[in-house]
C-alpha atoms as a PDB file:
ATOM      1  CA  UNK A   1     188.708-115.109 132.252  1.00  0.00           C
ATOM      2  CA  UNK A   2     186.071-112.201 133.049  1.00  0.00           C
ATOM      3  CA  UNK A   3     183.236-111.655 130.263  1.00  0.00           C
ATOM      4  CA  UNK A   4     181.405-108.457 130.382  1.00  0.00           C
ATOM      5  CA  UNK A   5     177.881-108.216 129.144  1.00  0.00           C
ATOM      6  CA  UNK A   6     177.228-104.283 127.002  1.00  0.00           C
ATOM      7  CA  UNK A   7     173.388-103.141 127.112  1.00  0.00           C
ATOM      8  CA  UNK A   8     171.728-103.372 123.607  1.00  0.00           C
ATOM      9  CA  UNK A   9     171.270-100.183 122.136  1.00  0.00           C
ATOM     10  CA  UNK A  10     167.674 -98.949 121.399  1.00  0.00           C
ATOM     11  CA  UNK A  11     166.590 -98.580 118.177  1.00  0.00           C
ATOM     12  CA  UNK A  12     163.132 -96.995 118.263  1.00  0.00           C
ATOM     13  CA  UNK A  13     164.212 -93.900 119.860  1.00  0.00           C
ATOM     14  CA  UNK A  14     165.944 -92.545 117.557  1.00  0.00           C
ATOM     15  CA  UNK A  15     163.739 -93.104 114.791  1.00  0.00           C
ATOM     16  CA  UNK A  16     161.051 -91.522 116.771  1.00  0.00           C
ATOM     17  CA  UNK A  17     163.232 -88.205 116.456  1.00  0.00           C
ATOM     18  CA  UNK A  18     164.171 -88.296 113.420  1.00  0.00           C
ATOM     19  CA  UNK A  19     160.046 -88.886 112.591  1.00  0.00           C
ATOM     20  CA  UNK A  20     159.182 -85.951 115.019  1.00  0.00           C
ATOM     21  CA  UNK A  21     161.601 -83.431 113.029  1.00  0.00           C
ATOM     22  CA  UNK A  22     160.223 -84.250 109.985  1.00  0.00           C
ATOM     23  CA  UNK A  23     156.954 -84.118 110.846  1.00  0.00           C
ATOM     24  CA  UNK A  24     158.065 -80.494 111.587  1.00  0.00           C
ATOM     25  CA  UNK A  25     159.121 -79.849 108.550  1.00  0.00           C
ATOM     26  CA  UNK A  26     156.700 -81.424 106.800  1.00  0.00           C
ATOM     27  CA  UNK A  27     154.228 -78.813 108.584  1.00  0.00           C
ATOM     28  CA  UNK A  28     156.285 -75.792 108.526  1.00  0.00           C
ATOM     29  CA  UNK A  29     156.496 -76.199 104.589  1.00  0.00           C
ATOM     30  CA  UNK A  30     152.778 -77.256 104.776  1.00  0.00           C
ATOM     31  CA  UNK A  31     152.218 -73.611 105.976  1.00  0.00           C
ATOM     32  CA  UNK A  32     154.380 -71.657 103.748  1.00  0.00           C
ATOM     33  CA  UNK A  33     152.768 -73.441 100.827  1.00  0.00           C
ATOM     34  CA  UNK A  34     149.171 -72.427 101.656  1.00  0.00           C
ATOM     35  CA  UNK A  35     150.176 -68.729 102.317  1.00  0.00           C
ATOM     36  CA  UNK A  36     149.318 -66.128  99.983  1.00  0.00           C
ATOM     37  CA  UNK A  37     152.859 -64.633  98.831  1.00  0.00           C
ATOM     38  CA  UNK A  38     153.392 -60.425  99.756  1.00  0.00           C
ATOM     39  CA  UNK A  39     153.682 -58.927  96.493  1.00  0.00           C
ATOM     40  CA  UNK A  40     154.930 -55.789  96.121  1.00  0.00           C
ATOM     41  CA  UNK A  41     152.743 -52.532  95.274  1.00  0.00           C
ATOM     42  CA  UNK A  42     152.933 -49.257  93.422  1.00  0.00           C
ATOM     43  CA  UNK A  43     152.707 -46.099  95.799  1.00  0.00           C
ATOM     44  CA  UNK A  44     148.854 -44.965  94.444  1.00  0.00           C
ATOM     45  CA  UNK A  45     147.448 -41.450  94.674  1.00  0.00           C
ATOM     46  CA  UNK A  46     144.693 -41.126  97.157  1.00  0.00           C
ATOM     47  CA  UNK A  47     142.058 -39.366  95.604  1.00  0.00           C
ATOM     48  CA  UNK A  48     139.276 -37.650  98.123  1.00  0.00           C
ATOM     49  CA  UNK A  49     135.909 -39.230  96.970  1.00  0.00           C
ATOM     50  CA  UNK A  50     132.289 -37.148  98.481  1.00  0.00           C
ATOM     51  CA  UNK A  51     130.497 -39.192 100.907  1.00  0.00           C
ATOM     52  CA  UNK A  52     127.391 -40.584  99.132  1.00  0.00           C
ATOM     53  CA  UNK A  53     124.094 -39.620 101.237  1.00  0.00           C
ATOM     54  CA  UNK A  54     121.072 -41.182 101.117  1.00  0.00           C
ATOM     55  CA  UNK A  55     117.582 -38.524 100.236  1.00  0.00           C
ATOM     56  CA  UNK A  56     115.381 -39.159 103.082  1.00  0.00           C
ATOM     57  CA  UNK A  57     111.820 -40.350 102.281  1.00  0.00           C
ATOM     58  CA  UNK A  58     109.198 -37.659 102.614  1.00  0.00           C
ATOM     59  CA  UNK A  59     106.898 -37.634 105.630  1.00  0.00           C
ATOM     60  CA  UNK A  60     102.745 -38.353 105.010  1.00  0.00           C
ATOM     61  CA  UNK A  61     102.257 -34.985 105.592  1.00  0.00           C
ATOM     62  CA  UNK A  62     104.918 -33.942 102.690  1.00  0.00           C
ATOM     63  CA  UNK A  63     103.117 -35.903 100.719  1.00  0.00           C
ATOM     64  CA  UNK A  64      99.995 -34.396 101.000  1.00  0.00           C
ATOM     65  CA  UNK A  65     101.018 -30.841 100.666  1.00  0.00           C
ATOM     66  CA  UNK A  66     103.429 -30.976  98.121  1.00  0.00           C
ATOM     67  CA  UNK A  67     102.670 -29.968  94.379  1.00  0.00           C
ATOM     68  CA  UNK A  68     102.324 -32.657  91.856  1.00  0.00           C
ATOM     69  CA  UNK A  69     100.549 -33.218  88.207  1.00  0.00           C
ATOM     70  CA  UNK A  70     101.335 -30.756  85.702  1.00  0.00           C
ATOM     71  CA  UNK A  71     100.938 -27.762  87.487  1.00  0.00           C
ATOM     72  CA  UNK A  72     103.469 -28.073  89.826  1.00  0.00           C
ATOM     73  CA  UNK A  73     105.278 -25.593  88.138  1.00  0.00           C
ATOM     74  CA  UNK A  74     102.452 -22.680  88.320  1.00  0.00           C
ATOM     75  CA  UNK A  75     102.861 -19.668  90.935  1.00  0.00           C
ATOM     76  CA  UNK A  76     100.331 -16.790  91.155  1.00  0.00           C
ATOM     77  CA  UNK A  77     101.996 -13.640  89.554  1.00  0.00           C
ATOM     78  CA  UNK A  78      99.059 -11.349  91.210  1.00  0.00           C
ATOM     79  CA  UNK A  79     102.525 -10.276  94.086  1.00  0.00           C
ATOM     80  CA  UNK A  80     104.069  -8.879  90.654  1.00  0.00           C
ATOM     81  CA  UNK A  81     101.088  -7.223  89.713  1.00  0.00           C
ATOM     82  CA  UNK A  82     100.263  -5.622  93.022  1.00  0.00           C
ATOM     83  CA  UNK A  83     101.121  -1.694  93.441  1.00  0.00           C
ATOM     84  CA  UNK A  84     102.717  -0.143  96.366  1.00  0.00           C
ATOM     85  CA  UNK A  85      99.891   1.218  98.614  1.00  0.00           C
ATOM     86  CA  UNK A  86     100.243   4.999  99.924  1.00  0.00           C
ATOM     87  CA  UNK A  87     102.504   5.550 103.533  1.00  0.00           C
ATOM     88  CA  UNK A  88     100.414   5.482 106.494  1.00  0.00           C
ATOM     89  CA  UNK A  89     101.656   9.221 107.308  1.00  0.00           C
ATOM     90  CA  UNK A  90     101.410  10.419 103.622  1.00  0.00           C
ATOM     91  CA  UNK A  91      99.661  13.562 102.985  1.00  0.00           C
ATOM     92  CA  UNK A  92      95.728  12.948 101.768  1.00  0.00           C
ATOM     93  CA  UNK A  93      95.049  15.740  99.068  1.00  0.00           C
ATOM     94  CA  UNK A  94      90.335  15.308  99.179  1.00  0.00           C
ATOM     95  CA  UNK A  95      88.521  17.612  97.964  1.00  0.00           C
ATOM     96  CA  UNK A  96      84.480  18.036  97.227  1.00  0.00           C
ATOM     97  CA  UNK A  97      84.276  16.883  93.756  1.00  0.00           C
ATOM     98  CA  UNK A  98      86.685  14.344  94.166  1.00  0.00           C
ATOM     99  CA  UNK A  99      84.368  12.694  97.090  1.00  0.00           C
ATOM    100  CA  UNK A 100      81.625  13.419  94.488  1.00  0.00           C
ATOM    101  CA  UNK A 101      83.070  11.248  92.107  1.00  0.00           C
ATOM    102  CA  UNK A 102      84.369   8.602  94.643  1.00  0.00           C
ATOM    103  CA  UNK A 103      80.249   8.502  95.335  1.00  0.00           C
ATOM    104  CA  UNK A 104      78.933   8.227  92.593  1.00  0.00           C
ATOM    105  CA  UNK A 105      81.736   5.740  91.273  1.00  0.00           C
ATOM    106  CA  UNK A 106      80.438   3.638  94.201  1.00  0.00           C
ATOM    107  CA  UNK A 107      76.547   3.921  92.919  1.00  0.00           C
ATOM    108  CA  UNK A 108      78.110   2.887  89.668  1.00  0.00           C
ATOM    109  CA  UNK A 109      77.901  -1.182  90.756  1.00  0.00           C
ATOM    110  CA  UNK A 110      75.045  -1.111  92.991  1.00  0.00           C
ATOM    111  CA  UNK A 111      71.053  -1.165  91.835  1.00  0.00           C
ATOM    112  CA  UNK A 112      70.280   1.293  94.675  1.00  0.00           C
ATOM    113  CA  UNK A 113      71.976   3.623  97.203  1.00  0.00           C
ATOM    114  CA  UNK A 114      72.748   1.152 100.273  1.00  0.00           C
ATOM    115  CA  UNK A 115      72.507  -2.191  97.908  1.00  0.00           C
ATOM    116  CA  UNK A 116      75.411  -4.781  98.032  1.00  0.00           C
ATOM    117  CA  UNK A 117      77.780  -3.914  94.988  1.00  0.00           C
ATOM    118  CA  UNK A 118      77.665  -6.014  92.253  1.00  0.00           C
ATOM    119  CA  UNK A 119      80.754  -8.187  90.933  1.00  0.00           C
ATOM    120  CA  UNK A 120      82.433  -6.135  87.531  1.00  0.00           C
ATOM    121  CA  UNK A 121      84.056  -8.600  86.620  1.00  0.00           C
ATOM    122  CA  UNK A 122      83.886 -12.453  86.028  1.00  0.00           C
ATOM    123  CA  UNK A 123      84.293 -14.840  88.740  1.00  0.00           C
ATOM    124  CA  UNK A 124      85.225 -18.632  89.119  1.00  0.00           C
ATOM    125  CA  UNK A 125      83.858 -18.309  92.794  1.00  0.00           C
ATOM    126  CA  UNK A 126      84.880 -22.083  94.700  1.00  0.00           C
ATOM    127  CA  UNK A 127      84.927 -20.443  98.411  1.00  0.00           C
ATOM    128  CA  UNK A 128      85.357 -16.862  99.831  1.00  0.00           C
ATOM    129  CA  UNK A 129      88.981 -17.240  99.522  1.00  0.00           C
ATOM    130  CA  UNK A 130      89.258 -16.707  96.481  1.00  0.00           C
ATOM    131  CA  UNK A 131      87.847 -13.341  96.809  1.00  0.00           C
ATOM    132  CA  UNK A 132      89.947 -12.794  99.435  1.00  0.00           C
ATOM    133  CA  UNK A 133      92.869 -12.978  97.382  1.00  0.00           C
ATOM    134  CA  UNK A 134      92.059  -9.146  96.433  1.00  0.00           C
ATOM    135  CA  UNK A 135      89.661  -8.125  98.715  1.00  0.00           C
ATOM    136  CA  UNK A 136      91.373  -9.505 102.293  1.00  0.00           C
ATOM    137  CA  UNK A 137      93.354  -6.325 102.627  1.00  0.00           C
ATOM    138  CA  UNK A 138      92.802  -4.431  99.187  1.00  0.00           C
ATOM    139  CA  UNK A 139      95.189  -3.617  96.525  1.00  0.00           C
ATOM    140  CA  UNK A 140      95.082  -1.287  93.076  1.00  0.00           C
ATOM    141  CA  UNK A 141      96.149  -2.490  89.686  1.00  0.00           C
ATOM    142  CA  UNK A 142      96.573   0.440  88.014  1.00  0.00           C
ATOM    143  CA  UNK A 143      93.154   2.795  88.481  1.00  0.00           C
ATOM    144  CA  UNK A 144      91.388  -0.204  89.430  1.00  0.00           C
ATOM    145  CA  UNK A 145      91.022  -0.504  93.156  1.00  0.00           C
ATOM    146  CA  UNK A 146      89.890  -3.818  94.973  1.00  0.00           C
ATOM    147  CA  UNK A 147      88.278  -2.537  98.114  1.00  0.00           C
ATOM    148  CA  UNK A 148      89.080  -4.370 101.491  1.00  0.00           C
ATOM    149  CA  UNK A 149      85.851  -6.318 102.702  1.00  0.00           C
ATOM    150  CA  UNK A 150      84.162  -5.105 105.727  1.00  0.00           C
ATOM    151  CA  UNK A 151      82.522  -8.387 106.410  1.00  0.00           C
ATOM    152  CA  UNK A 152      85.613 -10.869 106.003  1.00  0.00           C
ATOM    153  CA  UNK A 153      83.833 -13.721 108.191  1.00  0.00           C
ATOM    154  CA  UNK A 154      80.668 -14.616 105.668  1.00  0.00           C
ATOM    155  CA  UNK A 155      81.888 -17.091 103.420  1.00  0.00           C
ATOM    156  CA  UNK A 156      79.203 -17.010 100.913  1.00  0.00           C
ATOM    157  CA  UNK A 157      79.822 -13.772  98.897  1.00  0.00           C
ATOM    158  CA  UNK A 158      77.327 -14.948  96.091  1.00  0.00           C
ATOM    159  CA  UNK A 159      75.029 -14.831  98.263  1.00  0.00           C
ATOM    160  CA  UNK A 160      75.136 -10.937  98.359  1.00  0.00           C
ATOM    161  CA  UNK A 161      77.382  -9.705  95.627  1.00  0.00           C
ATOM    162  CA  UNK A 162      76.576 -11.617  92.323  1.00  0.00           C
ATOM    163  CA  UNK A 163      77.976 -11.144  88.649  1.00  0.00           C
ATOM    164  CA  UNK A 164      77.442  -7.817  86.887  1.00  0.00           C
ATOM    165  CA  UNK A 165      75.123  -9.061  83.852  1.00  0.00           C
ATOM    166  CA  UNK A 166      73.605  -6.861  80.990  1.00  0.00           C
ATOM    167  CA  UNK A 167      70.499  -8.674  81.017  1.00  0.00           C
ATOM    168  CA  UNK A 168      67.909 -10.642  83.558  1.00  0.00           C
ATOM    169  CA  UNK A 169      68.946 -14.270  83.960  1.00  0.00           C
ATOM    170  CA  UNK A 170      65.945 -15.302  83.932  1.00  0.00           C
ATOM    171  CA  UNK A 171      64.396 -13.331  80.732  1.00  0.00           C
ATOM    172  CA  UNK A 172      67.624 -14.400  78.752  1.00  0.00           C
ATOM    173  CA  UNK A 173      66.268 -15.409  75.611  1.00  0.00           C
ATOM    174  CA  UNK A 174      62.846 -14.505  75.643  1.00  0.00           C
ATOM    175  CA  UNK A 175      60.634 -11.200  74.397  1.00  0.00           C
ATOM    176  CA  UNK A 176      59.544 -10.505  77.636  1.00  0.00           C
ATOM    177  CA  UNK A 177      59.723  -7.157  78.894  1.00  0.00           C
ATOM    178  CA  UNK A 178      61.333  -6.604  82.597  1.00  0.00           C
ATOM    179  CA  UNK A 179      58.947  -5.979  84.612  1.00  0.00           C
ATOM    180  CA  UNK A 180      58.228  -2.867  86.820  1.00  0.00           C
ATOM    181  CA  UNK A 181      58.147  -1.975  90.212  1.00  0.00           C
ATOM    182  CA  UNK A 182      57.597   0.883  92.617  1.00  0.00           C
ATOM    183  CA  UNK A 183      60.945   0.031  94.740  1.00  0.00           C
ATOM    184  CA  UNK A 184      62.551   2.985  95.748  1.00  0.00           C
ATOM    185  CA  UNK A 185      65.711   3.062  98.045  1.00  0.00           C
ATOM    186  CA  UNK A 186      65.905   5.605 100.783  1.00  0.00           C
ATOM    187  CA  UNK A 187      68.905   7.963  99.990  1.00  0.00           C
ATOM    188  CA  UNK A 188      71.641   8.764 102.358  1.00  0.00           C
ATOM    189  CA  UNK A 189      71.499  11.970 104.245  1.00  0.00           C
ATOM    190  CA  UNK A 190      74.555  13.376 103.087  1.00  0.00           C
ATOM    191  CA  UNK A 191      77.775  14.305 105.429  1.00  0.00           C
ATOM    192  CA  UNK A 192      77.643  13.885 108.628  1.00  0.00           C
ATOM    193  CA  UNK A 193      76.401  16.448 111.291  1.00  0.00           C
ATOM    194  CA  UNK A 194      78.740  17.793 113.932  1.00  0.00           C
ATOM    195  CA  UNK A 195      77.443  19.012 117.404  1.00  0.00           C
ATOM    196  CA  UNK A 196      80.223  22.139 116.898  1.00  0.00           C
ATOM    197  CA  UNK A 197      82.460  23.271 114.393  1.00  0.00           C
ATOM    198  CA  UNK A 198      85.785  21.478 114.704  1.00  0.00           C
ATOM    199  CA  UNK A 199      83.891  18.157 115.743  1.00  0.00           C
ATOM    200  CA  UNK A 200      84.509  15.237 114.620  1.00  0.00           C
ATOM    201  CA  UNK A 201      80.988  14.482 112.136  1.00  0.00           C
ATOM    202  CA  UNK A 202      78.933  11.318 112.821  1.00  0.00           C
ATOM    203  CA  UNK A 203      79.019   8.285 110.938  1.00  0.00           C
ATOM    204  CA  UNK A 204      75.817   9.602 108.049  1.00  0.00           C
ATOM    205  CA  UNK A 205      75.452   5.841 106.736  1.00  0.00           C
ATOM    206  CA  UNK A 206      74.163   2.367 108.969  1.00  0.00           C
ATOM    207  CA  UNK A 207      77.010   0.530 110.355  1.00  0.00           C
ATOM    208  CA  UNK A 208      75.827  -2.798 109.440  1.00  0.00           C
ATOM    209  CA  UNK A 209      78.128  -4.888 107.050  1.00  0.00           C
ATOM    210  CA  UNK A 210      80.260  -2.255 107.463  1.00  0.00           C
ATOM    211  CA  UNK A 211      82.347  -2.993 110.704  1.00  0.00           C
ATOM    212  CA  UNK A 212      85.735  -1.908 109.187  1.00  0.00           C
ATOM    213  CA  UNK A 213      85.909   1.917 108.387  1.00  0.00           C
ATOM    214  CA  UNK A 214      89.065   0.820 106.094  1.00  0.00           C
ATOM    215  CA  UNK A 215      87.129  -0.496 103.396  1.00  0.00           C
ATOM    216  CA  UNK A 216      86.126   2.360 101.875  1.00  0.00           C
ATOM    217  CA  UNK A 217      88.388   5.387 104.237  1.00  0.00           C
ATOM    218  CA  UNK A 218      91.655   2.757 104.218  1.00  0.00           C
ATOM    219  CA  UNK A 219      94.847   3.484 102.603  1.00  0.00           C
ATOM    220  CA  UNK A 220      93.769   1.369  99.647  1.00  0.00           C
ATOM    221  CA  UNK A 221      90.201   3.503  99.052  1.00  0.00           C
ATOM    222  CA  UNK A 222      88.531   5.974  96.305  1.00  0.00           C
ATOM    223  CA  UNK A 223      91.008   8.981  96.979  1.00  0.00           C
ATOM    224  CA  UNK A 224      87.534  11.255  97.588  1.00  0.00           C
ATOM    225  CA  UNK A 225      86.727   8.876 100.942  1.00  0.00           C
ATOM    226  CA  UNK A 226      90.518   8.401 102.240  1.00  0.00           C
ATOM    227  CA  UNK A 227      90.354   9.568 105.884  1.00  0.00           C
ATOM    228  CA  UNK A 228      93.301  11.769 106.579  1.00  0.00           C
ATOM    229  CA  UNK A 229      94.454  10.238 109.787  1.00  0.00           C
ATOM    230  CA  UNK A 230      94.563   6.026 109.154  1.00  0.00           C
ATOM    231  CA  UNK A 231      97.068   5.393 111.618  1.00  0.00           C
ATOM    232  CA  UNK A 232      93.868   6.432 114.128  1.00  0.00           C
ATOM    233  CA  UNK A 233      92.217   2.682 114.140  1.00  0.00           C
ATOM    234  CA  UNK A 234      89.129   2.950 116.829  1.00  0.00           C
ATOM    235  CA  UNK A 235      87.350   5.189 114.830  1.00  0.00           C
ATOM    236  CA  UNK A 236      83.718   5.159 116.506  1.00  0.00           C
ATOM    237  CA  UNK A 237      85.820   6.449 119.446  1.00  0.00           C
ATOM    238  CA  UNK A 238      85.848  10.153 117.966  1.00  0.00           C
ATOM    239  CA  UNK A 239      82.772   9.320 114.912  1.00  0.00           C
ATOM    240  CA  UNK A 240      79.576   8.472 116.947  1.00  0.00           C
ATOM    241  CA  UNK A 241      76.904   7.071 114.905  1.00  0.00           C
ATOM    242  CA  UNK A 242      74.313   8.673 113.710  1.00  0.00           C
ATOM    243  CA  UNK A 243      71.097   7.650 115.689  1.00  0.00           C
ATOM    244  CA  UNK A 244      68.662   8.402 112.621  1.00  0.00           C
ATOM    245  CA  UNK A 245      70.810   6.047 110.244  1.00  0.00           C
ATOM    246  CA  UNK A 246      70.682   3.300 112.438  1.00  0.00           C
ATOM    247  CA  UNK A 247      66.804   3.609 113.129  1.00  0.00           C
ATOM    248  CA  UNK A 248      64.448   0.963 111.656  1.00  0.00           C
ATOM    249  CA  UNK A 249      62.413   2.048 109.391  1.00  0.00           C
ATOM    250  CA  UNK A 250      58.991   2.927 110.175  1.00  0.00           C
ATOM    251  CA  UNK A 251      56.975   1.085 107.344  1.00  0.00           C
ATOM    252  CA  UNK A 252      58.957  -2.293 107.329  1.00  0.00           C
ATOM    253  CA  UNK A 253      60.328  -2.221 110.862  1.00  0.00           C
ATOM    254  CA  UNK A 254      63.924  -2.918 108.850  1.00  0.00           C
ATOM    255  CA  UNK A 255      66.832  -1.280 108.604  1.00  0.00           C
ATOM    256  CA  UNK A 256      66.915   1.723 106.256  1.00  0.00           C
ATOM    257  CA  UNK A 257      68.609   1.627 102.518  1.00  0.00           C
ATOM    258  CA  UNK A 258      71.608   4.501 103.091  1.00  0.00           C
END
């Protein structure tokens, strides 16, 4: 009689499946439990929104120059006020007694023939720009005419032109009288000479001060001194000066008063 001897079945490898696919599991539901769940959205409207931008910071420079304080606000309206000066090729009506009354208009605000003009008007003077706010090329406000200054490069115009005042400043308030003097300016010589007739006359005043011919012949001018042809700028190229304007005088070796 033949026995036969059967191989013992395992028992730790099937548990060690079994353990694996549930440790599967076990994860699988580990990660579905921790996710968010999808939930399901209205369709929204997309609305276009403006991109927000940023103001950039001003520069130092900015800074300085801009306006600030209460006055930020102010402008100037003297542009306003200004009137349209005459065409350069506009017709110049001059006659004799209206260059008699430009002339003696222009004695009107100086103490002698040839003396710097006196100021008609009151002045807040901090630097020669502000005169030059009327006087740097000239303008008219109505029959008041601001000449254009001959002399633009001296910055001190009180030093020359001071304030039209109906008394001496330095009598104010007293009974002195003002006291007297033999001064007597030296008169100009009247119109120019010419060499011909039909030439152009020679300058009959000094030149000195009085570098630009526009300041009193200009466009903006006394309508009696307006040259006739201002679009003609070199004008001591036809208007020679006159040689016994310019000469010094013979008791104070100075210039003459014209």
């Amino acid at each position: 009689m033949s026995t036969s001897r059967r191989t013992p079945l395992k028992s730790g490898r099937p548990m060690a499946i079994v353990g694996a696919v549930a440790a599967g599991l076990g994860l699988v539901g580990f990660l579905v439990g921790i996710s968010e769940p999808v939930e399901a959205r209205r369709a929204t409207r997309s609305m276009a929104v403006a991109p927000i931008t940023a103001q950039p910071a001003p520069t130092y420079r900015e800074i300085n120059s801009a306006l600030v304080g209460t006055n930020v606000g102010w402008g100037s309206p003297l542009a306003t006020l200004k009137q349209d000066r005459p065409g350069i090729l506009e017709k110049v009506v001059r006659t004799s007694a209206m260059k008699n009354t430009a002339l003696h208009d222009r004695l009107r605000t100086r103490a002698f023939d040839g003396a710097p003009p006196v100021v008609p008007h009151r002045i807040e003077h901090q630097s020669s720009t502000s005169c030059l706010v009327c006087h740097g090329e000239g303008l008219k406000l109505g029959e008041k005419i601001a000449t254009k200054v001959s002399h633009p490069h001296f910055a001190n115009c009180l030093q020359c032109h001071v304030e039209q005042s109906g008394s001496v400043p330095f009598l104010t308030g007293t009974s002195e009288p003002i006291p007297s003097n033999s001064f007597a300016g030296v008169l100009r010589s009247g119109p120019g000479t010419r060499s011909m007739p039909g030439a152009p006359p020679t300058i009959p005043h000094a030149t000195q001060l009085r570098g630009d011919c526009m300041s009193c012949h200009g466009l903006v001018a006394r309508p009696g001194l307006r040259t006739t042809h201002p679009w003609l700028t070199n004008c001591t190229q036809c208007h020679a000066a006159n040689g016994e304007a310019e000469r010094p005088h013979p008791l104070t070796g100075s210039e003459p008063i014209r």
